[in-house]
PDB file of N, CA and C in Angstrom:
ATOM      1  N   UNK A   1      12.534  -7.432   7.393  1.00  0.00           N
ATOM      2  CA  UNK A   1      12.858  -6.035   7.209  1.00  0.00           C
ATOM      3  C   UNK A   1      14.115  -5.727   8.005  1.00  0.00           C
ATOM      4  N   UNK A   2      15.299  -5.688   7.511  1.00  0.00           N
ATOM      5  CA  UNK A   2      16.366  -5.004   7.642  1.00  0.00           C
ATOM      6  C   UNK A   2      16.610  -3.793   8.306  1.00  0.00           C
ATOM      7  N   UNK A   3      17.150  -3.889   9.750  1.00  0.00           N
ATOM      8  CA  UNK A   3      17.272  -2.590  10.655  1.00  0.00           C
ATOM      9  C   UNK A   3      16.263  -1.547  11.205  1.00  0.00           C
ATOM     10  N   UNK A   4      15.047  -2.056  10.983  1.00  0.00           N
ATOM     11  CA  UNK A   4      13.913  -1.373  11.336  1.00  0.00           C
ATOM     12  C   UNK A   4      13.445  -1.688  13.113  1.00  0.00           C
ATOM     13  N   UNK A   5      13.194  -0.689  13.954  1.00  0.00           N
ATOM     14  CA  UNK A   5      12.556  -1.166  14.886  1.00  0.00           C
ATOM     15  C   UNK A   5      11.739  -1.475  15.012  1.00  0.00           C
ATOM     16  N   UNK A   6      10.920  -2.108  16.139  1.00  0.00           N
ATOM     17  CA  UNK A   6       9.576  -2.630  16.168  1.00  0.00           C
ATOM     18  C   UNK A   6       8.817  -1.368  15.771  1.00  0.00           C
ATOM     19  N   UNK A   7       8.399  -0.223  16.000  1.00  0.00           N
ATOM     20  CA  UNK A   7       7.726   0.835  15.985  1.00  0.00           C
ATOM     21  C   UNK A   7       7.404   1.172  14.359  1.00  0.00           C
ATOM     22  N   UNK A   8       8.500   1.070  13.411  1.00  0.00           N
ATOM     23  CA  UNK A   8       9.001   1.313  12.458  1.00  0.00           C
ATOM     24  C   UNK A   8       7.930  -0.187  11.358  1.00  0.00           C
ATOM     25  N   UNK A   9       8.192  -1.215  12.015  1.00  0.00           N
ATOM     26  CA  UNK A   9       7.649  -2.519  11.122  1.00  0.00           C
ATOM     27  C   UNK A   9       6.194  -2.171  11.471  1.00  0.00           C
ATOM     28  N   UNK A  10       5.585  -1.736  13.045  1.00  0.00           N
ATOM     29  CA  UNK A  10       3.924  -1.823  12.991  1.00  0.00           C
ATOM     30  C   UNK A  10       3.798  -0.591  11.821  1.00  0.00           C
ATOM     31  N   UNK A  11       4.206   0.394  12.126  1.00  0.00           N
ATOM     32  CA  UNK A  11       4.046   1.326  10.629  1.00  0.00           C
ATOM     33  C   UNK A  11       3.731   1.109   9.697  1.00  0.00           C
ATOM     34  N   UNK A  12       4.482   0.301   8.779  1.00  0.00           N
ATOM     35  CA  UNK A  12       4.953   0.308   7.567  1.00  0.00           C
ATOM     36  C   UNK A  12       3.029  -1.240   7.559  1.00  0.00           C
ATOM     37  N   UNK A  13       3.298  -2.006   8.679  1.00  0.00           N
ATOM     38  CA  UNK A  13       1.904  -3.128   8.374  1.00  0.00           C
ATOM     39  C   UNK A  13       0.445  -2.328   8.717  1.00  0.00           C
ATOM     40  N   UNK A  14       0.746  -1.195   9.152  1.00  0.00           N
ATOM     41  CA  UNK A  14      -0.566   0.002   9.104  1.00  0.00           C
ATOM     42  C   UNK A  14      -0.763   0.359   7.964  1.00  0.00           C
ATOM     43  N   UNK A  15       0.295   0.911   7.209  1.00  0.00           N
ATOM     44  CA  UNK A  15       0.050   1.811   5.992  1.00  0.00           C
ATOM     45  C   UNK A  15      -0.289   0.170   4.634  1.00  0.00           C
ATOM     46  N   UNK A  16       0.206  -0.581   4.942  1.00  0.00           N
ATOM     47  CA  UNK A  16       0.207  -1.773   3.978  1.00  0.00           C
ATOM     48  C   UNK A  16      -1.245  -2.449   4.202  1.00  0.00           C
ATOM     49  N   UNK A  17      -1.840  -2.186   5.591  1.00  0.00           N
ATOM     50  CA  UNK A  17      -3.399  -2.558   5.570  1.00  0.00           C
ATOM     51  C   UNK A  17      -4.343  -1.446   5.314  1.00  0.00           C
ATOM     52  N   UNK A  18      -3.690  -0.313   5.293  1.00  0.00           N
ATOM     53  CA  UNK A  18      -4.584   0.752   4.925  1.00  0.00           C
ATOM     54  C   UNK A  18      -4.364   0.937   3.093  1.00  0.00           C
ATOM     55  N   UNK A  19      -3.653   0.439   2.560  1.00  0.00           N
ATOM     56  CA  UNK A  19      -3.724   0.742   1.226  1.00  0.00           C
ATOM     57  C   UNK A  19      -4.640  -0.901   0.642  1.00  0.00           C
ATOM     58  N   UNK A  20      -4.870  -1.726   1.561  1.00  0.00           N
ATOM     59  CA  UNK A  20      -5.115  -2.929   0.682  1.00  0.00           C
ATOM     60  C   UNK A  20      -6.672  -2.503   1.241  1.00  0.00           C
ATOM     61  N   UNK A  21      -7.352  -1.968   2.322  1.00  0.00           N
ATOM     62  CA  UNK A  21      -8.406  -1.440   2.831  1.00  0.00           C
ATOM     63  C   UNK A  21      -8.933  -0.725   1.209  1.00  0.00           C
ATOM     64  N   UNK A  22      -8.291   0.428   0.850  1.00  0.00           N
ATOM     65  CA  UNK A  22      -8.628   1.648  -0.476  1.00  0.00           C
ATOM     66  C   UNK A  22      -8.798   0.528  -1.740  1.00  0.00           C
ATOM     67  N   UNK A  23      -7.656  -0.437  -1.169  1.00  0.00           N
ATOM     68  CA  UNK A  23      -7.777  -1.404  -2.932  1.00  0.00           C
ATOM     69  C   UNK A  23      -9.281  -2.501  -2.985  1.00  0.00           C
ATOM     70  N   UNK A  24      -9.583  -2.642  -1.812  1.00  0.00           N
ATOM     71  CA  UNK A  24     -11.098  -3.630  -1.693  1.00  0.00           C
ATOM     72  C   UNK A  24     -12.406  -2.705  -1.758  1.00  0.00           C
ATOM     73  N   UNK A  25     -12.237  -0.782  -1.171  1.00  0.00           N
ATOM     74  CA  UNK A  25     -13.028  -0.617  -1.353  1.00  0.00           C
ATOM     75  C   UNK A  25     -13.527   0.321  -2.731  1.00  0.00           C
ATOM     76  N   UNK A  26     -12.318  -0.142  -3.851  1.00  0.00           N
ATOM     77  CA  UNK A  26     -12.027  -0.029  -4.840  1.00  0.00           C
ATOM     78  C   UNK A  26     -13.006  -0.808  -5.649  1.00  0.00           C
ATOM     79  N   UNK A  27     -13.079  -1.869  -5.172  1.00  0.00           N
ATOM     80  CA  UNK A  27     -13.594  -3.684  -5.627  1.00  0.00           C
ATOM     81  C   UNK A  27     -12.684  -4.015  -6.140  1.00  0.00           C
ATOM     82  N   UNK A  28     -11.263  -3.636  -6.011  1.00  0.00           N
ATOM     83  CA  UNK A  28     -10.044  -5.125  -6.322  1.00  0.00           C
ATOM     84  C   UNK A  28     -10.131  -6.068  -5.412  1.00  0.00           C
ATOM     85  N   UNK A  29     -11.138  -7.285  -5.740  1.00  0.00           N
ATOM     86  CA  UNK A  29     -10.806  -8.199  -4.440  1.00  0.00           C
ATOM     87  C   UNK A  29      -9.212  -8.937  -4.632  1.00  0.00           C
ATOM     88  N   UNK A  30      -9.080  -9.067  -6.366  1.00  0.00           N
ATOM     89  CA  UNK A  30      -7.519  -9.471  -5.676  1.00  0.00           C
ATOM     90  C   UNK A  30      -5.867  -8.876  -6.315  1.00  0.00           C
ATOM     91  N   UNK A  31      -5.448  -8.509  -5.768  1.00  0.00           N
ATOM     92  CA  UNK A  31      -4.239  -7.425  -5.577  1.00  0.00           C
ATOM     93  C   UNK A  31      -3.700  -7.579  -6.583  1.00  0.00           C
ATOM     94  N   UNK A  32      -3.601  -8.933  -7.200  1.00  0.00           N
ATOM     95  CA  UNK A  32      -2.773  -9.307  -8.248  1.00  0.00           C
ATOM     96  C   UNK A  32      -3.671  -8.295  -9.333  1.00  0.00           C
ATOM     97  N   UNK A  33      -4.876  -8.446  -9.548  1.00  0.00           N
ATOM     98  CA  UNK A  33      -5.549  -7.382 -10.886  1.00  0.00           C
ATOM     99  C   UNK A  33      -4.918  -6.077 -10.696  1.00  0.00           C
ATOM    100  N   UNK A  34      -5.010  -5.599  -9.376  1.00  0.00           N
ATOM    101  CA  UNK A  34      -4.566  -4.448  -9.389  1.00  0.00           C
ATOM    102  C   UNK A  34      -3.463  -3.908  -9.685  1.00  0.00           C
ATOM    103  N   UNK A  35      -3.058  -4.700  -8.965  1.00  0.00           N
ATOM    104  CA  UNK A  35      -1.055  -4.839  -9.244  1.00  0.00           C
ATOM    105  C   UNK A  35      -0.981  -4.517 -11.289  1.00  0.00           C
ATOM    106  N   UNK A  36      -1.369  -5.730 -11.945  1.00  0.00           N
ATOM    107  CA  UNK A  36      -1.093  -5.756 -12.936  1.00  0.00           C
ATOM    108  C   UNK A  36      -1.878  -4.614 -13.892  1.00  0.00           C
ATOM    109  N   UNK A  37      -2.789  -4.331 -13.509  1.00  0.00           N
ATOM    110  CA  UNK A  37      -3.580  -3.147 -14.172  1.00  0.00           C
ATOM    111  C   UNK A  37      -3.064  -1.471 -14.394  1.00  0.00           C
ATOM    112  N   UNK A  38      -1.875  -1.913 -13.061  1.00  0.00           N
ATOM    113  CA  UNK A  38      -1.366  -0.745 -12.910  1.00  0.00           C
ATOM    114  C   UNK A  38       0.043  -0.782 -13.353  1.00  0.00           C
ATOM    115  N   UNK A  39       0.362  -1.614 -13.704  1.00  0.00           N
ATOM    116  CA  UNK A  39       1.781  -1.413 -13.941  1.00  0.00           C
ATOM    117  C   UNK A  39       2.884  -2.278 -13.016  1.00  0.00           C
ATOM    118  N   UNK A  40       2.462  -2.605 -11.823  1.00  0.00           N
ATOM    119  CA  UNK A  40       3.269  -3.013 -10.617  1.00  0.00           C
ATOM    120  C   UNK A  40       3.166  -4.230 -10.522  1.00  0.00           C
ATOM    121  N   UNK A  41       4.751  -4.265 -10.224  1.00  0.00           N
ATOM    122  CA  UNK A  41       5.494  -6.105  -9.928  1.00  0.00           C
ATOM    123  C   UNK A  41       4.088  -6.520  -9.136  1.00  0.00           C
ATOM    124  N   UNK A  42       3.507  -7.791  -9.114  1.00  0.00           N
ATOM    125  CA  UNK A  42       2.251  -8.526  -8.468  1.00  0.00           C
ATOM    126  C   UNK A  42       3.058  -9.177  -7.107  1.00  0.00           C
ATOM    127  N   UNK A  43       4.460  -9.268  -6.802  1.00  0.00           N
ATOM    128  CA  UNK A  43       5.109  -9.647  -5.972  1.00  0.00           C
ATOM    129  C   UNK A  43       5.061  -9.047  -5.685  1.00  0.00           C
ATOM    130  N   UNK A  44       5.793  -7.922  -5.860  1.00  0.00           N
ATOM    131  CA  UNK A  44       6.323  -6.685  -4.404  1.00  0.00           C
ATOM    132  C   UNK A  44       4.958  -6.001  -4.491  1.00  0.00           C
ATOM    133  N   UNK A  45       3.900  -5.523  -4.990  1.00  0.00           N
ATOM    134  CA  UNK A  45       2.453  -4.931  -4.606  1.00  0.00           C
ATOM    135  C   UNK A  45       2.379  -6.056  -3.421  1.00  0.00           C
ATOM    136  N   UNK A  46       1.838  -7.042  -3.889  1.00  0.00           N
ATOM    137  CA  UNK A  46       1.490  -8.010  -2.499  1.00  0.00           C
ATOM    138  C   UNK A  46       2.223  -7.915  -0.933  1.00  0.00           C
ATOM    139  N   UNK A  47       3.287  -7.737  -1.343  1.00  0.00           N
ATOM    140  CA  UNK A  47       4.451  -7.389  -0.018  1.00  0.00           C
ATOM    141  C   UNK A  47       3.972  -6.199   0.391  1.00  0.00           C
ATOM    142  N   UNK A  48       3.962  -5.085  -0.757  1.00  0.00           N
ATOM    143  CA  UNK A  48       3.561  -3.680   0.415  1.00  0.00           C
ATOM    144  C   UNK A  48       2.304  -3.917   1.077  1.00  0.00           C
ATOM    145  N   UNK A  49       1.850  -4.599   0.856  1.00  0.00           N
ATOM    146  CA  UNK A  49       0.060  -4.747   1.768  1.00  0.00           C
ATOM    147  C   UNK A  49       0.497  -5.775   2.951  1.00  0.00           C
ATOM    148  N   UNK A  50       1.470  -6.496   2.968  1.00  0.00           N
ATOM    149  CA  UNK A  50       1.669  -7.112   4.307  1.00  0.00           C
ATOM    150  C   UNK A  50       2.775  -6.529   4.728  1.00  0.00           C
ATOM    151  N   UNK A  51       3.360  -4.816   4.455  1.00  0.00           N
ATOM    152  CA  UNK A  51       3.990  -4.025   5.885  1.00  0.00           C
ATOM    153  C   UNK A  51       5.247  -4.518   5.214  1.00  0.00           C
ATOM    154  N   UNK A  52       5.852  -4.488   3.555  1.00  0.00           N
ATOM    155  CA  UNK A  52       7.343  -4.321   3.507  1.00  0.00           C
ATOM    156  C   UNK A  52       6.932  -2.802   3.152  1.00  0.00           C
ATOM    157  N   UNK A  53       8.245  -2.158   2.833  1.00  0.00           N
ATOM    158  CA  UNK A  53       8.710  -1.019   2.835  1.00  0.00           C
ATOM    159  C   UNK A  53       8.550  -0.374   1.635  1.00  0.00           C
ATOM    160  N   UNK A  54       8.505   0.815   1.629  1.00  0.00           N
ATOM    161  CA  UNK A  54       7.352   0.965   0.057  1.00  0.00           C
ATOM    162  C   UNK A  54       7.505   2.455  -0.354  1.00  0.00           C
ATOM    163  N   UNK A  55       8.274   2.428  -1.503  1.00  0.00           N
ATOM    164  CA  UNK A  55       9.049   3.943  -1.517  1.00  0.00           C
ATOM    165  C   UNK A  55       8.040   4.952  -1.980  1.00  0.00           C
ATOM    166  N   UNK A  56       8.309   6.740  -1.468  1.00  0.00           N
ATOM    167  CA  UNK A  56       7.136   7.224  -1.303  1.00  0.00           C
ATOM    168  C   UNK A  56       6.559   7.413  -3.051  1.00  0.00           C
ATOM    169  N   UNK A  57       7.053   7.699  -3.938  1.00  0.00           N
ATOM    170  CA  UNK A  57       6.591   7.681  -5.329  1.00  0.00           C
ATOM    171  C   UNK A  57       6.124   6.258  -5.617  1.00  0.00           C
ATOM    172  N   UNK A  58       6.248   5.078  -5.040  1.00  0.00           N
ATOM    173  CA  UNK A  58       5.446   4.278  -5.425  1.00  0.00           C
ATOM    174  C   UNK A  58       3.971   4.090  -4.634  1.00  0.00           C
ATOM    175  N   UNK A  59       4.111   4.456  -3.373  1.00  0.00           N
ATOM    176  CA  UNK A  59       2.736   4.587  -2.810  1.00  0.00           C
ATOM    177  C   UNK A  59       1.683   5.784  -3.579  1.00  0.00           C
ATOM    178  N   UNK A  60       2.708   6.689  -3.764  1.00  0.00           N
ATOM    179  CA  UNK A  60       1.942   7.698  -4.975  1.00  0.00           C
ATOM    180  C   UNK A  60       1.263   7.104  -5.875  1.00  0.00           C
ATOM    181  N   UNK A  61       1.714   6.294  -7.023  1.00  0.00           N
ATOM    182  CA  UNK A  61       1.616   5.788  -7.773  1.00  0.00           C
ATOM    183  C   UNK A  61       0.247   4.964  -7.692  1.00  0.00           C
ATOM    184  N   UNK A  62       0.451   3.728  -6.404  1.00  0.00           N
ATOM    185  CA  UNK A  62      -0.711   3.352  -5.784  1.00  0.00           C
ATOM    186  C   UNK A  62      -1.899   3.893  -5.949  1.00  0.00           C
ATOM    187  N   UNK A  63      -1.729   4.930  -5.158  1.00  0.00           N
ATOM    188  CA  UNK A  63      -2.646   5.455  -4.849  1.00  0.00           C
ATOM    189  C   UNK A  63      -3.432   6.674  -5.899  1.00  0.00           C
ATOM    190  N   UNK A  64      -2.835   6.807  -7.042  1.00  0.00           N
ATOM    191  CA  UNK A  64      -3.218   7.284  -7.792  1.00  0.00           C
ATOM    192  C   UNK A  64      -4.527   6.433  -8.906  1.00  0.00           C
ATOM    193  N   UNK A  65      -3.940   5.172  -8.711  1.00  0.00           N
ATOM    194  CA  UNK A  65      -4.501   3.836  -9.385  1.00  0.00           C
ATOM    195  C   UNK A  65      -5.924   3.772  -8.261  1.00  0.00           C
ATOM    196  N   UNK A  66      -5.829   4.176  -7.434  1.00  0.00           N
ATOM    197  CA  UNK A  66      -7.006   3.731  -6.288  1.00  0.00           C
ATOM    198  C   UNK A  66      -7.669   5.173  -5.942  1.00  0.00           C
ATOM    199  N   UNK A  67      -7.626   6.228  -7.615  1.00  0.00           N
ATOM    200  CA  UNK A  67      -7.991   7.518  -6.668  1.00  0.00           C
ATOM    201  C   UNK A  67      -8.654   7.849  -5.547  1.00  0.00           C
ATOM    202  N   UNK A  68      -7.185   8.117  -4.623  1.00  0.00           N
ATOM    203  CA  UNK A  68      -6.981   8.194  -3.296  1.00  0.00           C
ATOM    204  C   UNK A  68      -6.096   8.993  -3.086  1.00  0.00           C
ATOM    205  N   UNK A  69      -6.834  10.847  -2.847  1.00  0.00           N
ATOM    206  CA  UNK A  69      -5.440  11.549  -2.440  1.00  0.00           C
ATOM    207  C   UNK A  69      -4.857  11.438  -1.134  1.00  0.00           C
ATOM    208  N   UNK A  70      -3.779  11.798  -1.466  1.00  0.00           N
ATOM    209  CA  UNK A  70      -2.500  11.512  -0.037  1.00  0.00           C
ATOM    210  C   UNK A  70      -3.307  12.069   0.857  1.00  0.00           C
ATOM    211  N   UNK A  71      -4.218  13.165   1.365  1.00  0.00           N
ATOM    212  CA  UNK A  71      -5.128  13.752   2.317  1.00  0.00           C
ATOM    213  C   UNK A  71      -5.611  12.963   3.116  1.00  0.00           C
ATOM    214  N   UNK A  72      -6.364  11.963   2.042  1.00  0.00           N
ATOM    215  CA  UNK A  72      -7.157  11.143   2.310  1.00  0.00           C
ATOM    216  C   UNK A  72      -6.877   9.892   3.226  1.00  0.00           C
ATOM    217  N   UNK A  73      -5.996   9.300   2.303  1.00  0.00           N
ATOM    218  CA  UNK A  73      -4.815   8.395   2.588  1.00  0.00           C
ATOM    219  C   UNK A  73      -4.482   8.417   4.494  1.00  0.00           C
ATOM    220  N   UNK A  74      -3.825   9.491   4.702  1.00  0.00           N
ATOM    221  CA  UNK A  74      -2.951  10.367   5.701  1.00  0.00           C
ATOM    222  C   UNK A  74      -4.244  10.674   6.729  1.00  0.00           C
ATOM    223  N   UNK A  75      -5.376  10.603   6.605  1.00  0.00           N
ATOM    224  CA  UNK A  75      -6.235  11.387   7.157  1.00  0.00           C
ATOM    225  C   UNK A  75      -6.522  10.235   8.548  1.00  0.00           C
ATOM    226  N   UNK A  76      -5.872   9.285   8.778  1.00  0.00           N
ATOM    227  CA  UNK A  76      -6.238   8.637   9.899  1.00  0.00           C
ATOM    228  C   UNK A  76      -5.042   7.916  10.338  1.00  0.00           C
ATOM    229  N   UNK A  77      -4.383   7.939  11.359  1.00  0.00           N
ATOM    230  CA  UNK A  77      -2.795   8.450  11.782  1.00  0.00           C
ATOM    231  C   UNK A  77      -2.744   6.793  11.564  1.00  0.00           C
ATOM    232  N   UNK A  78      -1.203   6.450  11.411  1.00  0.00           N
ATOM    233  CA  UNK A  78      -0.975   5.334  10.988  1.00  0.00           C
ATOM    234  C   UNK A  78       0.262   4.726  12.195  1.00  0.00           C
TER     235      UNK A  78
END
């Protein structure tokens, strides 16, 4: 990750274990179904769950696939 500080990378591997957390207790055990069910590259889905960078309309998107509102999502500090 490109120019990010340390503070900035634990972030981004919080929010990337908290969305793969919503996708298991989904029962996607594996990311790739999800990924592809939804529309999303099975590469870069896999990357946002190990903490790359993940633009906010696509976490939308996500998380729309995992109905999971942003409330919800957001509701335990990252």
């Amino acid at each position: 990750m490109k120019n990010l500080t340390d503070e900035e990378k634990e972030i981004l591997k919080k929010l990337g274990q908290r969305i793969k957390t919503f996708r298991l207790k989904k029962g996607y055990t594996n990311y790739e179904h999800f990924a592809y069910e939804h529309g999303i590259s099975r590469t870069q889905y896999g990357s946002y769950e190990t903490g790359e960078n993940i633009k906010f309309l696509t976490l939308i998107k996500v998380l729309k696939g995992l109905d999971v509102p942003l409330s919800e999502f957001f509701s335990e500090d990252l």
